[in-house]
Protein backbone atom coordinates (compact mmCIF):
# COMPACT_ATOMS: atom_id res chain seq x y z
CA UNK A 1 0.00 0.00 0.00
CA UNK A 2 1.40 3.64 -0.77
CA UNK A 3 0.23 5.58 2.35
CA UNK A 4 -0.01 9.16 1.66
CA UNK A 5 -1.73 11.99 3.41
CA UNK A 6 -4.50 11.99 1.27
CA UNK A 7 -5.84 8.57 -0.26
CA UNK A 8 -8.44 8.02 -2.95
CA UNK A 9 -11.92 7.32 -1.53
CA UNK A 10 -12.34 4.61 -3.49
CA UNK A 11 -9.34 2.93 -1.67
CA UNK A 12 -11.29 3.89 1.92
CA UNK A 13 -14.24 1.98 0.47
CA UNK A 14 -11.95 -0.99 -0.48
CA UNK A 15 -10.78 -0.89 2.95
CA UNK A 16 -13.20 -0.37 5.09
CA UNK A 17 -15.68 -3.71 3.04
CA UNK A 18 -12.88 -5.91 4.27
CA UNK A 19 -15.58 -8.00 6.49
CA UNK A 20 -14.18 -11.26 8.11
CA UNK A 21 -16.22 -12.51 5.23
CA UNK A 22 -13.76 -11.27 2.31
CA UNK A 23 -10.68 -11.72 4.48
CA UNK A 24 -9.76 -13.58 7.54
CA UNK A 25 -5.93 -11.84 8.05
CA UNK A 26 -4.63 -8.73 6.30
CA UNK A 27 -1.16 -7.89 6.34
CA UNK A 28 0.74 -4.14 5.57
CA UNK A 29 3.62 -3.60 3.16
CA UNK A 30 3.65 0.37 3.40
CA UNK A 31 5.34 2.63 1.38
CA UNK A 32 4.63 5.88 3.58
CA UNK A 33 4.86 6.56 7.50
CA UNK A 34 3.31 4.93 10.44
CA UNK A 35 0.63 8.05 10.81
CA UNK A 36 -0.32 7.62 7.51
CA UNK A 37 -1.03 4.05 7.38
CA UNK A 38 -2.49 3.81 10.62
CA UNK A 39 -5.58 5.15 8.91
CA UNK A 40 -5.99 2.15 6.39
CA UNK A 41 -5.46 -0.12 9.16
CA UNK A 42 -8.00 1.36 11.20
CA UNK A 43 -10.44 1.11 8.39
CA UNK A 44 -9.30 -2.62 8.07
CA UNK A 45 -9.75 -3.07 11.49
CA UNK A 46 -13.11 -1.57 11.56
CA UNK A 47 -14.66 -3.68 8.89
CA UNK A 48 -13.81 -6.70 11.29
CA UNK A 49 -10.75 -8.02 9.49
CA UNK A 50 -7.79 -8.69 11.48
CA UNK A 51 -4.69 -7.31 11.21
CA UNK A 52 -1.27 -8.59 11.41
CA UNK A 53 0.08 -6.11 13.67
CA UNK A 54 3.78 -6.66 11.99
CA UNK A 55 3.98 -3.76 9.33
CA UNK A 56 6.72 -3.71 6.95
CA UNK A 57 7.42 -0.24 6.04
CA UNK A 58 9.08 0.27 2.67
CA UNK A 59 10.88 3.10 0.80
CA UNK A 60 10.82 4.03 -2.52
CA UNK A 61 7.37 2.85 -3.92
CA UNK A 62 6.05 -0.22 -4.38
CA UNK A 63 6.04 -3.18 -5.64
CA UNK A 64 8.78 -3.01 -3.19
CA UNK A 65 11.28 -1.94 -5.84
CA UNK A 66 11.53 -5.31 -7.43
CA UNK A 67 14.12 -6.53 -8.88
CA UNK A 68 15.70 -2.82 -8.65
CA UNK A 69 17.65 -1.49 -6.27
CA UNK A 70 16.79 -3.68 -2.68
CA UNK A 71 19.75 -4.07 -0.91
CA UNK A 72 20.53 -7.21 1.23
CA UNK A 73 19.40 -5.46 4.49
CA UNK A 74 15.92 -4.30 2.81
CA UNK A 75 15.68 -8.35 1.64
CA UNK A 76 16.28 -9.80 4.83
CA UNK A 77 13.69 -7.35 6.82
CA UNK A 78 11.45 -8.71 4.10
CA UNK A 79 11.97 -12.25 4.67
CA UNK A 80 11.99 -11.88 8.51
CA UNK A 81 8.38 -9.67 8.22
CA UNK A 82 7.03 -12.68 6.13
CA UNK A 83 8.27 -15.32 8.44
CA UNK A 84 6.63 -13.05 11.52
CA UNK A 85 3.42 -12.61 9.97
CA UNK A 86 2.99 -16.41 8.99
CA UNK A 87 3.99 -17.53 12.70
CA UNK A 88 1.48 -14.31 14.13
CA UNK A 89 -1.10 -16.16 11.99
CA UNK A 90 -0.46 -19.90 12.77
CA UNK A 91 -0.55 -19.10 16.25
CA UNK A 92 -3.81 -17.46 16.17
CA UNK A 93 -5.14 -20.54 14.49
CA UNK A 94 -4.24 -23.19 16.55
């Protein structure tokens, strides 16, 4: 998600219909600051969806500067956010 002061309402509505329904787990990759996406995961959070409450923040734009430019710090925050989030999620399953 790019998280700037001002997002497009369509994106709030996207956000805020993710019901337990549509989604079980969401989980942030933000390209912006902490302030700024704390609103989208409030608005995920409202609409009863829950929220991994690891965020990997990202600079630079997404997709996460793909095959561009990541250096081998940037990869291995990656790799330990997605190994976080998947053991935050099995262990609210079991």
């Amino acid at each position: 998600v790019s998280a700037g002061a001002k997002m497009p309402d369509s994106f709030a509505f996207f956000c805020k219909s993710l019901s337990r329904a549509r989604s079980q787990y969401v989980a942030f990759v933000v390209d912006g600051t902490p302030e700024n996406a704390a609103q989208i995961i409030n608005w995920v959070k409202e609409a009863g969806t829950r929220v991994c409450e690891n965020v990997l923040y990202v600079n630079g734009g997404l997709p996460f500067k793909f095959l561009r430019g990541v250096s081998d710090e940037e990869k291995q925050a990656a790799e330990n956010w997605i190994e976080a989030t998947l053991a935050e999620i099995s262990n609210a399953q079991a």
